[in-house]
N, C-alpha and C. Protein backbone atom coordinates (compact mmCIF):
# COMPACT_ATOMS: atom_id res chain seq x y z
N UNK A 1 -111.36 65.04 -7.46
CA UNK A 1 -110.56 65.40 -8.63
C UNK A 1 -109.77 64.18 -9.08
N UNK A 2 -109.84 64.03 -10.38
CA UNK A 2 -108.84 62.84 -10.69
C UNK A 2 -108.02 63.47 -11.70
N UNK A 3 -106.91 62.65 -11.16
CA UNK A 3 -105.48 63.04 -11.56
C UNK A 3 -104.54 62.27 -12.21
N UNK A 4 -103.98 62.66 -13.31
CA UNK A 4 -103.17 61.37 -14.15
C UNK A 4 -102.08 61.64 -13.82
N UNK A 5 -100.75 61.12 -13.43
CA UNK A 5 -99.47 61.10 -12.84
C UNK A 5 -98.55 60.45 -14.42
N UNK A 6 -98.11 61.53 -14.87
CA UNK A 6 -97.20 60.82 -15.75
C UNK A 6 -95.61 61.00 -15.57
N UNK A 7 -94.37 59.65 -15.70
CA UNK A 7 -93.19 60.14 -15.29
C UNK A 7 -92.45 58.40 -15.97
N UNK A 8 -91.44 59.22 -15.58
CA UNK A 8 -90.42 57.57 -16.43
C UNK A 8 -90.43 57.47 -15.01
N UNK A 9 -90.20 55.82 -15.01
CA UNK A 9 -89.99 55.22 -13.64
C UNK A 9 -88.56 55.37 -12.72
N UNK A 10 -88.65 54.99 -11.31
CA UNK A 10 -87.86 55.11 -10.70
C UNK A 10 -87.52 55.98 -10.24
N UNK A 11 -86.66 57.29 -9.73
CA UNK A 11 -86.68 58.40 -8.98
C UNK A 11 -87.89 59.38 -9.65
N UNK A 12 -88.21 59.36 -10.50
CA UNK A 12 -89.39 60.27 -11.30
C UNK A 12 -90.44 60.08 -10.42
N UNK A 13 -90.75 58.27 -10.54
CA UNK A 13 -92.12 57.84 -9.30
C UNK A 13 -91.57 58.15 -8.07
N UNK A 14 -90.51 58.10 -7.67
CA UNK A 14 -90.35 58.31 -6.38
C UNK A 14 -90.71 59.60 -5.42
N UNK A 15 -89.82 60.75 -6.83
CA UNK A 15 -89.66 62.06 -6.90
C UNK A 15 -91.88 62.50 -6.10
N UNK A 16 -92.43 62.07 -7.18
CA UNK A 16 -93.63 62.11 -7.17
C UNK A 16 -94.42 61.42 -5.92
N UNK A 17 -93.72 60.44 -5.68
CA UNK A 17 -94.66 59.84 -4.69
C UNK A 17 -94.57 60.48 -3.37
N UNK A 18 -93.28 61.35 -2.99
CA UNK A 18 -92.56 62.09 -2.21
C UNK A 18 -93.54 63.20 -2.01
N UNK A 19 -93.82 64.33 -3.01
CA UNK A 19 -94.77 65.12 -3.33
C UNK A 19 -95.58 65.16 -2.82
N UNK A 20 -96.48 64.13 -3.85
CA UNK A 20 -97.92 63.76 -3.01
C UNK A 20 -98.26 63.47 -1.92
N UNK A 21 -97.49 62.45 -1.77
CA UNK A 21 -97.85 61.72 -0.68
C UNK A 21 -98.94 60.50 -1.02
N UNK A 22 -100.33 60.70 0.07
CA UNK A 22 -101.37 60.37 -0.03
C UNK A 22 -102.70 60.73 -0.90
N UNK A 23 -101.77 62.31 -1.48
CA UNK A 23 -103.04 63.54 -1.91
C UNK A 23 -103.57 62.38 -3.03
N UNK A 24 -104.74 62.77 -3.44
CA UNK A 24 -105.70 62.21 -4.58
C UNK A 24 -105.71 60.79 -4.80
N UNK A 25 -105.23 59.61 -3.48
CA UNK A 25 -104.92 58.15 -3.60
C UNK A 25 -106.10 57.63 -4.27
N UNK A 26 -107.34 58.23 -4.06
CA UNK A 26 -108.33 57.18 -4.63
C UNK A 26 -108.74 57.91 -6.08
N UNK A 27 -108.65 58.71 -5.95
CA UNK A 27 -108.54 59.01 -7.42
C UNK A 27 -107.71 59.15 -8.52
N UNK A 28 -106.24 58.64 -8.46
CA UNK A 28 -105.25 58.96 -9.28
C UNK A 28 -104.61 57.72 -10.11
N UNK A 29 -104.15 58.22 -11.12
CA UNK A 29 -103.76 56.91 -11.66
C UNK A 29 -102.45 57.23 -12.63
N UNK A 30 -101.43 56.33 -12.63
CA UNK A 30 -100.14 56.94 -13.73
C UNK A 30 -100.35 56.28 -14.84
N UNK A 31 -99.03 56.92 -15.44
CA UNK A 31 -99.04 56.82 -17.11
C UNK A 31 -97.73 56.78 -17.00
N UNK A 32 -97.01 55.20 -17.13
CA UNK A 32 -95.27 54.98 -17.10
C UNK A 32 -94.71 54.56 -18.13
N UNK A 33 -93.52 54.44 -18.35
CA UNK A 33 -92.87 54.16 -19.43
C UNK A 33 -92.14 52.64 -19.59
N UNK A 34 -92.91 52.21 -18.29
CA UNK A 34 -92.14 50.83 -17.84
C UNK A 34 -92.27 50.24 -16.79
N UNK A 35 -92.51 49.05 -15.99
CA UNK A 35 -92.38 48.51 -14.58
C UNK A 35 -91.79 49.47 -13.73
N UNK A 36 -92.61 49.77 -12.79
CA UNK A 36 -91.41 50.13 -11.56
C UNK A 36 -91.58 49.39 -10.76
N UNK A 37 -90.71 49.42 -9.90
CA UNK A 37 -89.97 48.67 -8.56
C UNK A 37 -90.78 49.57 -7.87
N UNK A 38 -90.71 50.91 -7.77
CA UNK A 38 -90.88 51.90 -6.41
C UNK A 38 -92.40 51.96 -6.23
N UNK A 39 -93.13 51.78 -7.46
CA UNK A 39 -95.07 52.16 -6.92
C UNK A 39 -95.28 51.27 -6.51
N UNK A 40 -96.07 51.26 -5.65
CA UNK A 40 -96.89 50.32 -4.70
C UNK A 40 -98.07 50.03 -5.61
N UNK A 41 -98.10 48.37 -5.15
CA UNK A 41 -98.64 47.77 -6.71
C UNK A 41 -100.38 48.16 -6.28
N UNK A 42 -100.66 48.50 -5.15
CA UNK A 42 -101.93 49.13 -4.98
C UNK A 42 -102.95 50.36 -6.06
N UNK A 43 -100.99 50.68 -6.21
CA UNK A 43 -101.81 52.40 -7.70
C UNK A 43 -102.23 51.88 -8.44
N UNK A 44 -103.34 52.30 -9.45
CA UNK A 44 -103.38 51.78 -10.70
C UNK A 44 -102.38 52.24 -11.76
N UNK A 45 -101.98 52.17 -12.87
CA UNK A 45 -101.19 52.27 -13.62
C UNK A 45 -101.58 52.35 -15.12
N UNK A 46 -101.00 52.54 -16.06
CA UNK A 46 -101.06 52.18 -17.62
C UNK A 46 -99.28 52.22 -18.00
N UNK A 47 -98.74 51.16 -18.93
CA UNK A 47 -97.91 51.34 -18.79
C UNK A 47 -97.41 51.45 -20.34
N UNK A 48 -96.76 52.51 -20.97
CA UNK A 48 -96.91 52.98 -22.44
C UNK A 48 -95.47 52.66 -22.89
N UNK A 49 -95.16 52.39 -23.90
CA UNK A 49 -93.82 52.04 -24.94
C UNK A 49 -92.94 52.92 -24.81
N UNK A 50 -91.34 52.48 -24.14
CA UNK A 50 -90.44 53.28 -23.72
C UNK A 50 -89.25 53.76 -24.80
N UNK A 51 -89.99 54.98 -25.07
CA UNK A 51 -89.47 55.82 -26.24
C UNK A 51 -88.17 56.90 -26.10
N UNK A 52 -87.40 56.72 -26.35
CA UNK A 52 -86.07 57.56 -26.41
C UNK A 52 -85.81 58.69 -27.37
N UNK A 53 -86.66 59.64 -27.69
CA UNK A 53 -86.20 60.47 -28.46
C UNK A 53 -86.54 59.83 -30.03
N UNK A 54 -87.27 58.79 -30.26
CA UNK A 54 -87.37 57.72 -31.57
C UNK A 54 -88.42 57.91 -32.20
N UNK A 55 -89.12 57.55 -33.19
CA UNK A 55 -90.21 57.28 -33.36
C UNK A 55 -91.53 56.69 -32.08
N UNK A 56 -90.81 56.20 -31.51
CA UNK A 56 -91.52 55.53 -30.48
C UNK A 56 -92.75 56.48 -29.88
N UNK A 57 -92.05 58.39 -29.56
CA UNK A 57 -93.32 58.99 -29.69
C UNK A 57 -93.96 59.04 -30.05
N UNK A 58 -94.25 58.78 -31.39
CA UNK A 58 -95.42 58.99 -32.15
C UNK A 58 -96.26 57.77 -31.27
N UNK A 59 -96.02 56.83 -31.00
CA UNK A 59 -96.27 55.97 -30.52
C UNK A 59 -97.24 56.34 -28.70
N UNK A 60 -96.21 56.85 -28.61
CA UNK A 60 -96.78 57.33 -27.00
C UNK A 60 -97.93 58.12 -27.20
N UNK A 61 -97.87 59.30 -27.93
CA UNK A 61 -99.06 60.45 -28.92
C UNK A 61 -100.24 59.27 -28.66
N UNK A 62 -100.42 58.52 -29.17
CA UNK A 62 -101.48 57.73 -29.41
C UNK A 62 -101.91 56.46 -28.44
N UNK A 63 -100.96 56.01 -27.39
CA UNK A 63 -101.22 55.68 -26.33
C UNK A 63 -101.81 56.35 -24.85
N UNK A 64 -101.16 57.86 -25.38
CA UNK A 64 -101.90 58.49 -23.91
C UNK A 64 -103.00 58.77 -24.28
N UNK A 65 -103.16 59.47 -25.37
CA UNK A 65 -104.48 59.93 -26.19
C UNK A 65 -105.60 58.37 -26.01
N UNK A 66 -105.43 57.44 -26.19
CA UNK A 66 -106.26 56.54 -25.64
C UNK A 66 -106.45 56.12 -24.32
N UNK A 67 -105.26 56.64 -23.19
CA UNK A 67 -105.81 56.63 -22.03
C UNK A 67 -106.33 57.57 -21.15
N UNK A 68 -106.02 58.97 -21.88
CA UNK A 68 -106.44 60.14 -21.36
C UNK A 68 -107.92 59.96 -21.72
N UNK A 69 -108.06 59.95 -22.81
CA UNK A 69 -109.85 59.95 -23.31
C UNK A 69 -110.56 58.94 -22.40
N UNK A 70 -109.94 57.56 -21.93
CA UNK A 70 -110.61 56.91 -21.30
C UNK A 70 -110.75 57.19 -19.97
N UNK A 71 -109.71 57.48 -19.33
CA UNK A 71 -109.91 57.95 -17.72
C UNK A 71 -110.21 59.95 -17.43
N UNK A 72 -110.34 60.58 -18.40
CA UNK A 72 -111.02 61.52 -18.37
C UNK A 72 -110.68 62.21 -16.84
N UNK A 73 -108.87 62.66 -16.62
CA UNK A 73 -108.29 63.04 -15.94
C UNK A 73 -108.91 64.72 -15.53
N UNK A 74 -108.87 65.34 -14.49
CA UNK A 74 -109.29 66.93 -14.24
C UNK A 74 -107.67 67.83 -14.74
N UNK A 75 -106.68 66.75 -14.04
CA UNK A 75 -105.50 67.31 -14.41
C UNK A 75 -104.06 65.97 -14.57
N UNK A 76 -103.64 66.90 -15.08
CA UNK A 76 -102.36 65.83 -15.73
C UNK A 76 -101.09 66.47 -14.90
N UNK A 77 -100.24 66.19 -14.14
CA UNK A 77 -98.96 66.06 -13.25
C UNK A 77 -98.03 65.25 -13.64
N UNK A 78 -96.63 66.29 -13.83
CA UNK A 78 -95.37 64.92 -14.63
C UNK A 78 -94.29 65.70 -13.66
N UNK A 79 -93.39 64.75 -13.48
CA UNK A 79 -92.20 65.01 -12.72
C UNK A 79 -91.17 64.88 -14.14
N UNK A 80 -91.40 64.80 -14.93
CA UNK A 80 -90.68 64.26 -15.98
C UNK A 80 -90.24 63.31 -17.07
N UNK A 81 -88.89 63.35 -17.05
CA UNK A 81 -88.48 62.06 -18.45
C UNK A 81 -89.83 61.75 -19.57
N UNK A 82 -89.34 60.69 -19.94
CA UNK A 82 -89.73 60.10 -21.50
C UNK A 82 -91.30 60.27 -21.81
N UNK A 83 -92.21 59.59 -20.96
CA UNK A 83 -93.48 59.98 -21.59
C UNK A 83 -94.09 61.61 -21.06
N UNK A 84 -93.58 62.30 -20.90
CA UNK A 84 -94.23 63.57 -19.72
C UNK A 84 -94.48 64.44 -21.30
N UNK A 85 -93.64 64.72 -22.23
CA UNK A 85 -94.63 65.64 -23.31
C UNK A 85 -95.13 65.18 -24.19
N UNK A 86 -95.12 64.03 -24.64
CA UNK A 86 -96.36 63.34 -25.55
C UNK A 86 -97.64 63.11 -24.41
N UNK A 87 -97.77 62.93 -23.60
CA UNK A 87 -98.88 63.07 -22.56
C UNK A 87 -99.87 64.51 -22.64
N UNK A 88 -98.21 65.55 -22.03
CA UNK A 88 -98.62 66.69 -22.14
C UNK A 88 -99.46 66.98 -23.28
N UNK A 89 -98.87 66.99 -24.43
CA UNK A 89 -99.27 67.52 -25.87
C UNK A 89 -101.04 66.99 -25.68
N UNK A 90 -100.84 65.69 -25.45
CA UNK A 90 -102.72 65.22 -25.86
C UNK A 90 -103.10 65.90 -24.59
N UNK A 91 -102.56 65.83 -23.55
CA UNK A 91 -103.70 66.73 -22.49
C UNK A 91 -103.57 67.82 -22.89
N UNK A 92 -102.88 68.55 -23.50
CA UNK A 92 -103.48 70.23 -23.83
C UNK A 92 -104.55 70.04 -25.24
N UNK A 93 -104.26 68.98 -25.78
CA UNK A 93 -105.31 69.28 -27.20
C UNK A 93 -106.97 68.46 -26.14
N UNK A 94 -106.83 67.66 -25.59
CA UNK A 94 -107.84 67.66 -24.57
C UNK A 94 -108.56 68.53 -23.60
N UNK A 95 -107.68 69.92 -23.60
CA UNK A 95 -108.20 70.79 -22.55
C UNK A 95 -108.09 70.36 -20.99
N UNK A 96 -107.05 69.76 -20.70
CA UNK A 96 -106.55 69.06 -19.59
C UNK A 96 -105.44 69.57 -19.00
N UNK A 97 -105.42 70.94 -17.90
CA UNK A 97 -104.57 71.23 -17.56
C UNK A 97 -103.44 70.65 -17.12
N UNK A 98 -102.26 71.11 -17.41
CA UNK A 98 -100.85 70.30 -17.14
C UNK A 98 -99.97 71.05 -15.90
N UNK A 99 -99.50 70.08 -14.94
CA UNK A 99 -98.75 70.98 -14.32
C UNK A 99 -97.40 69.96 -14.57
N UNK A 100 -95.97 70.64 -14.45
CA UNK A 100 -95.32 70.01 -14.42
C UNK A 100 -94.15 70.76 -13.20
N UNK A 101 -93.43 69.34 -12.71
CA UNK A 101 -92.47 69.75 -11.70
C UNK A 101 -91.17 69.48 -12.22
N UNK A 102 -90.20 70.55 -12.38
CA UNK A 102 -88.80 69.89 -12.28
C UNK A 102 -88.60 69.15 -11.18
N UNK A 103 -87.84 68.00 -12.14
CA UNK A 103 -86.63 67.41 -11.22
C UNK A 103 -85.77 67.80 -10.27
N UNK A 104 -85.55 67.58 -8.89
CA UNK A 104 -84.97 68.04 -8.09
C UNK A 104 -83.31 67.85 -8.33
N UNK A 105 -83.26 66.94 -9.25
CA UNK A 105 -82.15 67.04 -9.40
C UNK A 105 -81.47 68.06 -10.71
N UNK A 106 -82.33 68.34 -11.32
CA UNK A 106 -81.86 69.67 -11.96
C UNK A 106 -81.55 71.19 -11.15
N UNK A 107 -80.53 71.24 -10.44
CA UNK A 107 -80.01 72.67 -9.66
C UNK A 107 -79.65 73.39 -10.42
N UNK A 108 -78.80 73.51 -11.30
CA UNK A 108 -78.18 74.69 -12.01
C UNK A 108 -78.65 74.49 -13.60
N UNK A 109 -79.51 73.31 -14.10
CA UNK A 109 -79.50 73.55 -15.80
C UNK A 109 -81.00 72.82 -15.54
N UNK A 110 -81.52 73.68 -16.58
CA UNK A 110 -83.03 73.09 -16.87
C UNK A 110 -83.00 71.61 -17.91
N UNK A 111 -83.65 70.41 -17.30
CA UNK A 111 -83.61 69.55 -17.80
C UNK A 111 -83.98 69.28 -19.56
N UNK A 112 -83.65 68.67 -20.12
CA UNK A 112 -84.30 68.74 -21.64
C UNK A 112 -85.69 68.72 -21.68
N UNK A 113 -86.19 67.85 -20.96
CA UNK A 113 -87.69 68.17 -20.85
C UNK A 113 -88.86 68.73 -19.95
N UNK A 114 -87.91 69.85 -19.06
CA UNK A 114 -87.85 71.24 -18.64
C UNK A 114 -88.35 71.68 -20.21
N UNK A 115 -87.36 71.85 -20.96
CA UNK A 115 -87.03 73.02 -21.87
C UNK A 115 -88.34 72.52 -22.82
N UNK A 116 -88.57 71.22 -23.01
CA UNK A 116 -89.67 70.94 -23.81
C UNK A 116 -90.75 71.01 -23.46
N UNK A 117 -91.22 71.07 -21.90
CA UNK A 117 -92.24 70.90 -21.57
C UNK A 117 -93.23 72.36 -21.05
N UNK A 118 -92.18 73.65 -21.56
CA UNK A 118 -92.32 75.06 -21.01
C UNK A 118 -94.07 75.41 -21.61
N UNK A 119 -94.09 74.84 -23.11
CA UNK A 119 -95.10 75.64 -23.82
C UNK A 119 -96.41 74.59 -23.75
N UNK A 120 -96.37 73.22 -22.54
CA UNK A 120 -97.34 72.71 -22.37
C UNK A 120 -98.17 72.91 -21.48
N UNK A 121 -96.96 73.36 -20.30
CA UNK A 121 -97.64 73.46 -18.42
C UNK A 121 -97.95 74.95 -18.33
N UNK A 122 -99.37 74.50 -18.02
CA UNK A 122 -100.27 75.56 -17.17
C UNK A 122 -99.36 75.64 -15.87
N UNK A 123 -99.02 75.02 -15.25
CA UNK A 123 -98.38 75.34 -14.01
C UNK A 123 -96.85 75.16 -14.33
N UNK A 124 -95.71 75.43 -14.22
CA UNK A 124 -94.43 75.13 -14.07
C UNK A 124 -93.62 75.23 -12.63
N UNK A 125 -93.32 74.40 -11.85
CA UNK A 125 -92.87 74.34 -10.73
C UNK A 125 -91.22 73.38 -11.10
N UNK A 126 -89.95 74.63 -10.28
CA UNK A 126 -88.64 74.37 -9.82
C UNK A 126 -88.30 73.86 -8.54
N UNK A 127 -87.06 72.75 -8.27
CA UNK A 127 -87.24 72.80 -6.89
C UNK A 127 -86.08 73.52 -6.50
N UNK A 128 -85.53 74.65 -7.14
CA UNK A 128 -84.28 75.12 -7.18
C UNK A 128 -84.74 76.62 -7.33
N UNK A 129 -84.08 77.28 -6.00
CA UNK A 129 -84.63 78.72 -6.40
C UNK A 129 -83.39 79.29 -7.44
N UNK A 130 -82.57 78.64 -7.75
CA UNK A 130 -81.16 78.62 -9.51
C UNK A 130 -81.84 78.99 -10.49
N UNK A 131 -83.14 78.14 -10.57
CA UNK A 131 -83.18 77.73 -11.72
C UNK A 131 -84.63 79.01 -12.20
N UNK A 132 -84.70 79.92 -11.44
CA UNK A 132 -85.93 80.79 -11.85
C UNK A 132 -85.20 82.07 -12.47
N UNK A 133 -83.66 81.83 -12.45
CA UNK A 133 -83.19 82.86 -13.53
C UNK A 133 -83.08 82.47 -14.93
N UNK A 134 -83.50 81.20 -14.68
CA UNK A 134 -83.52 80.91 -16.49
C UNK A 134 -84.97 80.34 -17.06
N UNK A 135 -86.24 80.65 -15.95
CA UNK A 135 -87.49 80.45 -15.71
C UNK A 135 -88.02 81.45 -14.88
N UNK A 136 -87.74 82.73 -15.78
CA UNK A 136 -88.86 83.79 -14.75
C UNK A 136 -90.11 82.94 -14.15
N UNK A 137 -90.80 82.71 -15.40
CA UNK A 137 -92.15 81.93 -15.28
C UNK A 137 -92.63 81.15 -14.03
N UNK A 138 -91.29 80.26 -14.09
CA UNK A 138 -91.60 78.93 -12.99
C UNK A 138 -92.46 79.60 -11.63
N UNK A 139 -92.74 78.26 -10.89
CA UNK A 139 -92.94 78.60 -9.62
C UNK A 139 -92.09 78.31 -8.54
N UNK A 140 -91.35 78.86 -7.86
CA UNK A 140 -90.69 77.81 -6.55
C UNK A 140 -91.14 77.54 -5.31
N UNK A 141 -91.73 76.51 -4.67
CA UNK A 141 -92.32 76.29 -3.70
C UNK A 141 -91.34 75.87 -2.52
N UNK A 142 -90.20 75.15 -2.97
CA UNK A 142 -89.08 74.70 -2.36
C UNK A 142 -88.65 72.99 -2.88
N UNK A 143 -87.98 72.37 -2.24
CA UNK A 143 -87.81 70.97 -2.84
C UNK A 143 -88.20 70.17 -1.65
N UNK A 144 -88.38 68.99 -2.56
CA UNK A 144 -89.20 67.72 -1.88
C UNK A 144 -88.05 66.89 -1.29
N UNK A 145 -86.34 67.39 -1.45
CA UNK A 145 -85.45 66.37 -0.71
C UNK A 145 -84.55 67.49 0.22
């Protein structure tokens, strides 16, 4: 199975790398918003224009959409921040299931892109059993810290 990892860098990759672990190493590849320090320069990567709420999405729209089509992901996984729903958006018009994880550090309030990312993910996973009163939906499996 190959798997596209999308997340703003730094506790997002971390958050994620925590997760996984090892799962899908030879097949996985991210989609960042910038250098990180924390991936091990072994992953492969793509690294897309770090957009704040700006135009810059439109921007991202059309950067993942050219890397999703090219690496022809089974599924798309975001821990969050800046690029996780312009990703999302082209993997659902791709037919590319989305799962997404809150942030562990969201305990008591669903993150903004929690709230944006509700009507993309096939899967929705909390690491806060708080936060499933304001996410019947979610899933809680428990947290990764």
């Amino acid at each position: 199975m190959k798997v596209a990892l999308v997340c703003s860098v730094g506790g997002h990759v971390a958050e994620m790398l925590a997760i996984l672990g090892d799962n899908f190493a030879s097949q996985r590849f991210w989609i960042l918003n910038d250098e990180s320090p924390v991936l091990p320069q072994s992953e492969r990567s793509y690294r897309i224009a770090h957009a704040e709420r700006d135009p810059r999405v439109l921007l991202n729209i059309y950067e993942c959409a050219c890397i999703l089509a090219h690496e022809s992901p089974d599924v798309l996984i975001s821990t969050g921040a800046g690029p996780a729903v312009p990703a999302a958006l082209v993997a659902r018009l791709f037919g590319i299931p989305v799962i997404y994880i809150e942030t562990a550090a969201a305990v008591t309030q669903v993150t903004l892109t929690g709230k944006l990312m509700r009507p993309f993910a096939n899967r929705f996973y909390v690491q806060w059993a708080s936060l499933k009163t304001q996410l019947p939906h979610a899933l809680f499996k428990g947290s990764v810290f």
